[in-house]
PDB file of N, CA and C in Angstrom:
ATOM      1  N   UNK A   1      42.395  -7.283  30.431  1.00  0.00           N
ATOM      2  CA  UNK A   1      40.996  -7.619  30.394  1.00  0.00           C
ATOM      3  C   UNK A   1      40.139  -6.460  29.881  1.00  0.00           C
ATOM      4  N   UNK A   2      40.649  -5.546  30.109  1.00  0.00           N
ATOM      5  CA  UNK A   2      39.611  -4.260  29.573  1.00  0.00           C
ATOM      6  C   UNK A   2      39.595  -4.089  28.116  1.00  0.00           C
ATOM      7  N   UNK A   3      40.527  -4.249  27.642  1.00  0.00           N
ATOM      8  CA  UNK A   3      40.847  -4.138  26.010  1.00  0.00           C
ATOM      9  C   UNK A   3      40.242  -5.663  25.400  1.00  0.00           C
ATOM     10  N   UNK A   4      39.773  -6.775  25.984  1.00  0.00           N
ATOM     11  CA  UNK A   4      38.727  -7.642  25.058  1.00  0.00           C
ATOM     12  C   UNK A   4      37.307  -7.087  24.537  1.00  0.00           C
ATOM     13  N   UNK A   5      37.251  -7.416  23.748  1.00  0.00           N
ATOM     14  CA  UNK A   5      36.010  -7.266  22.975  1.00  0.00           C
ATOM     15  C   UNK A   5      34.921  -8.717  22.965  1.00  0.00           C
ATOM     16  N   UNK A   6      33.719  -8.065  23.169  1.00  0.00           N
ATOM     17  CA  UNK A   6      33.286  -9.179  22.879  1.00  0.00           C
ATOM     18  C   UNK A   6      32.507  -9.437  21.128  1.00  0.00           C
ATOM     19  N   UNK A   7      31.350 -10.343  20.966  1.00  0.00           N
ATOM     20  CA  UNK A   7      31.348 -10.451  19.917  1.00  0.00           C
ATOM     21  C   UNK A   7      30.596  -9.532  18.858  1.00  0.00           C
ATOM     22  N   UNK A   8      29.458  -8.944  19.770  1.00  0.00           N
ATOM     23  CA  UNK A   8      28.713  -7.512  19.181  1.00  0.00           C
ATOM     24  C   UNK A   8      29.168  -6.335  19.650  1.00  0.00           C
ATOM     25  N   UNK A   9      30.028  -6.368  19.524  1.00  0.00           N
ATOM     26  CA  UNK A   9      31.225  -4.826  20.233  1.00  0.00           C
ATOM     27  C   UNK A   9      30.984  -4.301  18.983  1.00  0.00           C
ATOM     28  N   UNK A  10      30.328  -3.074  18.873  1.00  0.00           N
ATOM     29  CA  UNK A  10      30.784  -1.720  17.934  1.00  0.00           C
ATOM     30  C   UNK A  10      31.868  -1.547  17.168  1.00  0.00           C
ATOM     31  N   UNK A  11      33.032  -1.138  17.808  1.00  0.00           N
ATOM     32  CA  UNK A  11      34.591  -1.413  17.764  1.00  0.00           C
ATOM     33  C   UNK A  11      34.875  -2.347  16.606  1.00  0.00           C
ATOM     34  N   UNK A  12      34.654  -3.470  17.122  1.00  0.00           N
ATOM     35  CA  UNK A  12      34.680  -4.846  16.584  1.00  0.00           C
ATOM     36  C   UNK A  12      34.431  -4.677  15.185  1.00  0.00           C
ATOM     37  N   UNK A  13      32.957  -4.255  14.613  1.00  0.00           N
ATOM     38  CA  UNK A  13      32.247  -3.709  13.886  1.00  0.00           C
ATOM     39  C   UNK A  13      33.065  -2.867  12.811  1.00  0.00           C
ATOM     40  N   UNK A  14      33.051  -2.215  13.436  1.00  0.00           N
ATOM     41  CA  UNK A  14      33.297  -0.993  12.863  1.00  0.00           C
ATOM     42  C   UNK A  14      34.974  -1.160  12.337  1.00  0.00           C
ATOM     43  N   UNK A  15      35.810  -1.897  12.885  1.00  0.00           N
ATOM     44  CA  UNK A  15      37.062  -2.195  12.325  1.00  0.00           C
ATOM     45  C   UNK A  15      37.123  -3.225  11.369  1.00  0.00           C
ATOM     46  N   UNK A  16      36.022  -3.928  11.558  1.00  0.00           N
ATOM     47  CA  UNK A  16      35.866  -4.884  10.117  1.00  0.00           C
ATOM     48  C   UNK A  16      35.106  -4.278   9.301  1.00  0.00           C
ATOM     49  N   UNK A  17      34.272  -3.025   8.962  1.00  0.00           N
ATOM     50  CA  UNK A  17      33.846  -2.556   8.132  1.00  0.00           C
ATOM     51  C   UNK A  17      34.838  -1.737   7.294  1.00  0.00           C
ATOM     52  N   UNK A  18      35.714  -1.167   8.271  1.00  0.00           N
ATOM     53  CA  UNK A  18      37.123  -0.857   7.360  1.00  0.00           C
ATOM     54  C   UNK A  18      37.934  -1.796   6.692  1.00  0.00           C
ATOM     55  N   UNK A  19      38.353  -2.599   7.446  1.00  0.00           N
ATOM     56  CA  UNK A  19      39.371  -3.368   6.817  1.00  0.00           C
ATOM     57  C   UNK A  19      38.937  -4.814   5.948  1.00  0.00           C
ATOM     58  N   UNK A  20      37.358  -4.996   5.988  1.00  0.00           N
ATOM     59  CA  UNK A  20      36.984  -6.033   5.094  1.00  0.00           C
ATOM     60  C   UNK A  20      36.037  -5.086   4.188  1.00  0.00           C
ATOM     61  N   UNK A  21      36.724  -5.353   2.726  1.00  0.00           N
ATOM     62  CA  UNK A  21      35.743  -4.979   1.709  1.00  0.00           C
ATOM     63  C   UNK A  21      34.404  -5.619   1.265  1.00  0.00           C
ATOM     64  N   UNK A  22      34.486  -6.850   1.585  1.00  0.00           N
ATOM     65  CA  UNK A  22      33.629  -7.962   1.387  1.00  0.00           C
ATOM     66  C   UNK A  22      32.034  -7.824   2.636  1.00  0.00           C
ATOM     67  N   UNK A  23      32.870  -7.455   3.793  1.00  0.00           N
ATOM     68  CA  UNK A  23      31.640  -7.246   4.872  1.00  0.00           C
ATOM     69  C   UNK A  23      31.098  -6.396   5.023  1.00  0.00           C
ATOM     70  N   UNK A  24      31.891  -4.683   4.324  1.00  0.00           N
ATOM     71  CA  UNK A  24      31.141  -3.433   4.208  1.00  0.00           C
ATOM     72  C   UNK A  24      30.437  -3.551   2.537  1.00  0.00           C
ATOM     73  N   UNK A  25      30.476  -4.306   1.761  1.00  0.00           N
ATOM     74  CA  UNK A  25      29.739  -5.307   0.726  1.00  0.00           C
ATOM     75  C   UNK A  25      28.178  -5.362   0.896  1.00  0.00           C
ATOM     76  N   UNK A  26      28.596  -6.260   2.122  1.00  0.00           N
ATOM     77  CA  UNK A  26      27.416  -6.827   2.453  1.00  0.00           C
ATOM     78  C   UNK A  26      26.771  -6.118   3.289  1.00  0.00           C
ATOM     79  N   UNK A  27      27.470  -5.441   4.384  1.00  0.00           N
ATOM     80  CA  UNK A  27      26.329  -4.838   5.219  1.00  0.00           C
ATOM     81  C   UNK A  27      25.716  -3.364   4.509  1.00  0.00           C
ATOM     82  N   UNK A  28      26.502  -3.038   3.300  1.00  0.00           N
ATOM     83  CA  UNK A  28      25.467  -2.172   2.830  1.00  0.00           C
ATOM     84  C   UNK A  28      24.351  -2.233   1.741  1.00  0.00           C
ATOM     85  N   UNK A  29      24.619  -3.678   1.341  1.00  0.00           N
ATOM     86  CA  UNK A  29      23.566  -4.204   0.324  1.00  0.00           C
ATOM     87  C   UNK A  29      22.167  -4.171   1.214  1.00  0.00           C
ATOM     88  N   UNK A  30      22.483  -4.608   2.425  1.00  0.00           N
ATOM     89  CA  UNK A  30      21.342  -5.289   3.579  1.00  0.00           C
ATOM     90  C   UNK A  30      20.759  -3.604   3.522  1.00  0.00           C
ATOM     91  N   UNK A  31      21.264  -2.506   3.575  1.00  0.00           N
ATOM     92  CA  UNK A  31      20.860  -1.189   3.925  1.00  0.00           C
ATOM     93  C   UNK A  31      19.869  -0.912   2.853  1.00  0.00           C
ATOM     94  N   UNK A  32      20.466  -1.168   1.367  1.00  0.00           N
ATOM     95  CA  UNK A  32      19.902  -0.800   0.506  1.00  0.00           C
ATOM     96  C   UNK A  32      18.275  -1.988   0.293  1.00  0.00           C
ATOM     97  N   UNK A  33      18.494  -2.898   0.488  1.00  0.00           N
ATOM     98  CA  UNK A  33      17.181  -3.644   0.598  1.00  0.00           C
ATOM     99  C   UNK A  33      16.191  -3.369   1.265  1.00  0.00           C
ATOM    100  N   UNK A  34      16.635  -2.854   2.209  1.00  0.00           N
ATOM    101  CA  UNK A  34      15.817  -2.450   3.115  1.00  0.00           C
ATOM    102  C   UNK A  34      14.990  -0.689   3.142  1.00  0.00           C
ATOM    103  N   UNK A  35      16.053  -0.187   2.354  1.00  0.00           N
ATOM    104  CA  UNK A  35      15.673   1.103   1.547  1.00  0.00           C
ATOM    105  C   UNK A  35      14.102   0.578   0.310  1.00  0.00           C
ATOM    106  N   UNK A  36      14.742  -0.331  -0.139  1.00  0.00           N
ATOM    107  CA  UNK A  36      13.646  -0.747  -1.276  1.00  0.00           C
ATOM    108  C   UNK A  36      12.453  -1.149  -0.774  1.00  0.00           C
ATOM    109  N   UNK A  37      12.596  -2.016   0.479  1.00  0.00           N
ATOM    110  CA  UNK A  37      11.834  -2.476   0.664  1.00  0.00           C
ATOM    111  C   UNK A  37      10.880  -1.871   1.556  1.00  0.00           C
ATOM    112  N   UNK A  38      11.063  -0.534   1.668  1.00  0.00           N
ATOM    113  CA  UNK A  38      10.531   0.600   2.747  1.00  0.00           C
ATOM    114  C   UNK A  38       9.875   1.369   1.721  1.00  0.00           C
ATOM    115  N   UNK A  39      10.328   2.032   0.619  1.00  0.00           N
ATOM    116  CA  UNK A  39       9.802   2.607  -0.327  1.00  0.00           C
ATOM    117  C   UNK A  39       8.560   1.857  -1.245  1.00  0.00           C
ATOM    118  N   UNK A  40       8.807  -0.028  -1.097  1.00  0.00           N
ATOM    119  CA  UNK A  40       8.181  -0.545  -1.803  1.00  0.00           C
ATOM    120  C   UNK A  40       6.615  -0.743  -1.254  1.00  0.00           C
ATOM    121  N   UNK A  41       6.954  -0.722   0.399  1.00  0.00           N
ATOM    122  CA  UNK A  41       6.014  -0.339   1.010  1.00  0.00           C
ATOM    123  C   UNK A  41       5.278   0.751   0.679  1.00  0.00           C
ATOM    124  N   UNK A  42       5.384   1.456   1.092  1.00  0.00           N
ATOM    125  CA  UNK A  42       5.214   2.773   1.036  1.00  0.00           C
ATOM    126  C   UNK A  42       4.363   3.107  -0.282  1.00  0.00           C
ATOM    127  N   UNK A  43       4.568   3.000  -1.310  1.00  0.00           N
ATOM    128  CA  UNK A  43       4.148   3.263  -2.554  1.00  0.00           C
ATOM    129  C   UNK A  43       3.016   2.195  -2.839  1.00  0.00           C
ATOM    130  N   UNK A  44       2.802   0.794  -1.923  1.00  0.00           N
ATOM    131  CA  UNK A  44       1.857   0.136  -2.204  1.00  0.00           C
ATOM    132  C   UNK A  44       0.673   0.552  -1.081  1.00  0.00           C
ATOM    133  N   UNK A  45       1.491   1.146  -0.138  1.00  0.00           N
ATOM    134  CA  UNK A  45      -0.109   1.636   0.977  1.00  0.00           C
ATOM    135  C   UNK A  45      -0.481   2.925   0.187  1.00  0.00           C
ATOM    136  N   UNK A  46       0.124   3.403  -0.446  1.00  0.00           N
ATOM    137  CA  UNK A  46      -0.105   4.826  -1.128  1.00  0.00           C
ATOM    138  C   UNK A  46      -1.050   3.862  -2.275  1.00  0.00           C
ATOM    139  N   UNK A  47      -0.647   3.703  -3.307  1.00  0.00           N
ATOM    140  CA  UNK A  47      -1.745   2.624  -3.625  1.00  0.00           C
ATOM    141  C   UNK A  47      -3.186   2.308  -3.856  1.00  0.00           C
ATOM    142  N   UNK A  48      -3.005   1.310  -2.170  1.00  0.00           N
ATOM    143  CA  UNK A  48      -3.641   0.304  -1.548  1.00  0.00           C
ATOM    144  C   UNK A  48      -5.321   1.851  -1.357  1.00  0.00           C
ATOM    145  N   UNK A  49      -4.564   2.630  -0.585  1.00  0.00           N
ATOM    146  CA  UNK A  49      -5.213   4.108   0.098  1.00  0.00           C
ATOM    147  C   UNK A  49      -6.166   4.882  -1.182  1.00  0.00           C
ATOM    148  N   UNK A  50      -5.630   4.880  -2.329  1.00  0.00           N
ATOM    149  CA  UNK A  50      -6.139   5.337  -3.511  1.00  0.00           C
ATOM    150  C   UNK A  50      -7.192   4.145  -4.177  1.00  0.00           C
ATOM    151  N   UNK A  51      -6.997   3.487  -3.798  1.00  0.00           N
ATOM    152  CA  UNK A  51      -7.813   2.442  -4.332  1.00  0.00           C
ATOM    153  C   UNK A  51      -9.102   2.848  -3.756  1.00  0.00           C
ATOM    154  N   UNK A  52      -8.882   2.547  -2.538  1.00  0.00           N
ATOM    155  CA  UNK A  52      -9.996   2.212  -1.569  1.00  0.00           C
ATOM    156  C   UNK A  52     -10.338   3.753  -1.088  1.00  0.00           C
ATOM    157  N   UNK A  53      -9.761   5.049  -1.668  1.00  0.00           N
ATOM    158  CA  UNK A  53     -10.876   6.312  -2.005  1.00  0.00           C
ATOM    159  C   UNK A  53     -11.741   6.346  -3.212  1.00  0.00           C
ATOM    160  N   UNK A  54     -10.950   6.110  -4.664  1.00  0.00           N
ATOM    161  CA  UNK A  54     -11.262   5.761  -5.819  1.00  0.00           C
ATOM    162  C   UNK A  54     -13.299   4.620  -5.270  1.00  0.00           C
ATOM    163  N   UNK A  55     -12.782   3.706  -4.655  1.00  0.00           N
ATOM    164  CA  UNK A  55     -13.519   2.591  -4.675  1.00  0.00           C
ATOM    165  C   UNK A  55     -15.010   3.537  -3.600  1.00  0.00           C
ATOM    166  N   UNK A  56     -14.628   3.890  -3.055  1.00  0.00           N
ATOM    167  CA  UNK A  56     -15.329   4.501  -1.991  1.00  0.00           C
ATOM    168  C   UNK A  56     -16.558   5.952  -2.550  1.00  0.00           C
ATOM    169  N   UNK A  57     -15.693   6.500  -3.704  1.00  0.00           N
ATOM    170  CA  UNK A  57     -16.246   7.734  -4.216  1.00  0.00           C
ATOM    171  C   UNK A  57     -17.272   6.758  -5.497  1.00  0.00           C
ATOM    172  N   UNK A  58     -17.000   5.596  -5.953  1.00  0.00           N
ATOM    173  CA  UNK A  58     -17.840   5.144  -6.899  1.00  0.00           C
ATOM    174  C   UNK A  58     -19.016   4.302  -6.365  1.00  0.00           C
ATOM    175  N   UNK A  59     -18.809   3.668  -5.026  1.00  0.00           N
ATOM    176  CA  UNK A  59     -19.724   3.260  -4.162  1.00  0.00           C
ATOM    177  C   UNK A  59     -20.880   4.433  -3.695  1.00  0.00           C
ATOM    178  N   UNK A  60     -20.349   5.470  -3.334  1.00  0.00           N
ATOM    179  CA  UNK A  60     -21.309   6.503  -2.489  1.00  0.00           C
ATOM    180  C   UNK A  60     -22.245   6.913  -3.469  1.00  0.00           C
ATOM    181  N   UNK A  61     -21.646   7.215  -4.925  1.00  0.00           N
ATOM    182  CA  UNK A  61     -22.880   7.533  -5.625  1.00  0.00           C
ATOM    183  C   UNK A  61     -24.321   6.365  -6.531  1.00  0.00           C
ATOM    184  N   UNK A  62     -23.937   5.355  -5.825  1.00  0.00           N
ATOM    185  CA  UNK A  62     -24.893   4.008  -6.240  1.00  0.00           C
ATOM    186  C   UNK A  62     -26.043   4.252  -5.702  1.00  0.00           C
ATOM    187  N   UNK A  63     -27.443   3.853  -5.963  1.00  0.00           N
ATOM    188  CA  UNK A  63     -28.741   3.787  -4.762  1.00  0.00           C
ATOM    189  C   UNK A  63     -28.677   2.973  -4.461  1.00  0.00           C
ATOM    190  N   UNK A  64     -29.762   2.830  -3.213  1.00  0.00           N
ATOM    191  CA  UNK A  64     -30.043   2.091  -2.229  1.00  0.00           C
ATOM    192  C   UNK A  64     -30.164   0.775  -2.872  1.00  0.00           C
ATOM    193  N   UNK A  65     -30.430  -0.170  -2.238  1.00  0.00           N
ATOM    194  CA  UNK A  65     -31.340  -1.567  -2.298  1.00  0.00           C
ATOM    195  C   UNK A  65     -32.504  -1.378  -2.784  1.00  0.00           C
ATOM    196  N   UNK A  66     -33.296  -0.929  -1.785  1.00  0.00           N
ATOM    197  CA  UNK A  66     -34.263  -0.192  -1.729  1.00  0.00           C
ATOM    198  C   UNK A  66     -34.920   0.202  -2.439  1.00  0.00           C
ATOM    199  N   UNK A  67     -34.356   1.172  -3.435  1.00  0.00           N
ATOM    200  CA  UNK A  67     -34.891   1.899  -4.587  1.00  0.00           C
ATOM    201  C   UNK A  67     -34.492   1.348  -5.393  1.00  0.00           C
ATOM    202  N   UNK A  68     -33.528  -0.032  -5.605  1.00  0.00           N
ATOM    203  CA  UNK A  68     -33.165  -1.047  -6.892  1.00  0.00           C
ATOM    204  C   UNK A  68     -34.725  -1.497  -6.949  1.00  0.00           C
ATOM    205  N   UNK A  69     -34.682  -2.111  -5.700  1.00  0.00           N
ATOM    206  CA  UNK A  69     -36.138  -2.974  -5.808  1.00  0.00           C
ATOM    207  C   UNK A  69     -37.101  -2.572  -5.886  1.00  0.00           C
ATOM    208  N   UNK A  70     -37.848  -1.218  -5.306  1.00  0.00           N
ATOM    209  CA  UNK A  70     -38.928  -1.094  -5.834  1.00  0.00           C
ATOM    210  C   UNK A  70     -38.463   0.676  -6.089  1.00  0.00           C
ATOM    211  N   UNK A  71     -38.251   0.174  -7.654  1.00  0.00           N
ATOM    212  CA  UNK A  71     -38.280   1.359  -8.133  1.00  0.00           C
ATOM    213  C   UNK A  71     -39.673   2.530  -8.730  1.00  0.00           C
ATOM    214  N   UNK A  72     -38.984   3.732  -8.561  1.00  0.00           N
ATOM    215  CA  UNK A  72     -40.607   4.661  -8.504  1.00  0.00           C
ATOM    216  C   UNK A  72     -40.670   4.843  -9.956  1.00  0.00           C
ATOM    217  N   UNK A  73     -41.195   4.968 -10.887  1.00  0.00           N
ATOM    218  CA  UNK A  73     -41.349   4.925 -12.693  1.00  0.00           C
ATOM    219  C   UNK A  73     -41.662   6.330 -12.402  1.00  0.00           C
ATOM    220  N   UNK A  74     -40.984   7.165 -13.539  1.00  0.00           N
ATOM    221  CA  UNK A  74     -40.700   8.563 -13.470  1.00  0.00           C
ATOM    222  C   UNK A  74     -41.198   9.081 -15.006  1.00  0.00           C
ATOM    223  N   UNK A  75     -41.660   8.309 -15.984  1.00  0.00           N
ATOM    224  CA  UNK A  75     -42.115   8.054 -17.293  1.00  0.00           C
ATOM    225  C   UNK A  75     -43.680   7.785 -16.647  1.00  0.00           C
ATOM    226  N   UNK A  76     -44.594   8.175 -18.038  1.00  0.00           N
ATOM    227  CA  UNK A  76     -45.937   7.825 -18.428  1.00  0.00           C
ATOM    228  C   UNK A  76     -46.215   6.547 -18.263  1.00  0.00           C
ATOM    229  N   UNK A  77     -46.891   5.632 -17.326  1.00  0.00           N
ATOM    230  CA  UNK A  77     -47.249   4.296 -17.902  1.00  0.00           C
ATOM    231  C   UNK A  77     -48.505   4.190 -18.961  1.00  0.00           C
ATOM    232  N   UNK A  78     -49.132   5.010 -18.980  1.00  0.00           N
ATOM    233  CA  UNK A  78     -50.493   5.003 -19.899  1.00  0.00           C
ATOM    234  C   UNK A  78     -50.030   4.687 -21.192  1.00  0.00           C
ATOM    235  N   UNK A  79     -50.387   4.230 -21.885  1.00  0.00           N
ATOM    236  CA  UNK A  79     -50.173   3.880 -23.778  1.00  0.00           C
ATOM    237  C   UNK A  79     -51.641   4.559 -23.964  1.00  0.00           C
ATOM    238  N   UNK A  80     -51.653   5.280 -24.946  1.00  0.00           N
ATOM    239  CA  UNK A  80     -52.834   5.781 -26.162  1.00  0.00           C
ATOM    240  C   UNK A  80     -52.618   5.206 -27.555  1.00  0.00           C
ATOM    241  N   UNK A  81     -53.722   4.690 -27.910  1.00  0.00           N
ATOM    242  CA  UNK A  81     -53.550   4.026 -28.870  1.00  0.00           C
ATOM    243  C   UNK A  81     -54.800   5.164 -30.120  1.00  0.00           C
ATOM    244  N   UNK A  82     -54.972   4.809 -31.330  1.00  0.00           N
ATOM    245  CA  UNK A  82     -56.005   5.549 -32.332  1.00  0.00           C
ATOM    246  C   UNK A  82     -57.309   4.734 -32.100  1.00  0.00           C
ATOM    247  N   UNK A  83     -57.644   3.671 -31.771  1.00  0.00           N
ATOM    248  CA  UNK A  83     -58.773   3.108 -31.366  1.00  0.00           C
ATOM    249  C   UNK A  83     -59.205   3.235 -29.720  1.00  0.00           C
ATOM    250  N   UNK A  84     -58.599   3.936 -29.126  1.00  0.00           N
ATOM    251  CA  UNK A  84     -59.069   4.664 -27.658  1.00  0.00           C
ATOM    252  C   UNK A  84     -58.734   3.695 -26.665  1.00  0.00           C
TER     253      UNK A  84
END
């Protein structure tokens, strides 16, 4: 009784990763996907993060509302004309 294994035994595992080529195949494809798919992350919050500084530094230098709407005229309004 001590020498059964059950079905997620390590052991178990680990002797079919030796002796099946097909299952150490597969369980290291699953490794590598998951490699990709960690990096793929990764490089899109890296990204995602640049965006939204990029986006942030072109926002801060906009004006107000405020001064869209009633803007202060910084030019002459007067016209002179030769007939006064």
């Amino acid at each position: 009784m001590a020498n059964e294994r059950t079905k997620g035994d390590p052991l178990d595992d680990m002797e079919k990763y030796f002796s099946d080529p097909e299952y150490r195949r597969r369980r290291s494809s699953r490794k590598k996907m998951s490699k990709k798919a960690t990096r793929i992350a990764i490089v899109g919050i890296v990204f995602l993060a640049a965006v939204g500084v990029y986006a942030g530094y072109l926002f801060s230098g906009l004006p107000s509302l405020e001064r869209i709407e009633n803007p202060r005229p910084e030019l002459a309004t007067r016209v002179f004309s030769i007939d006064g």
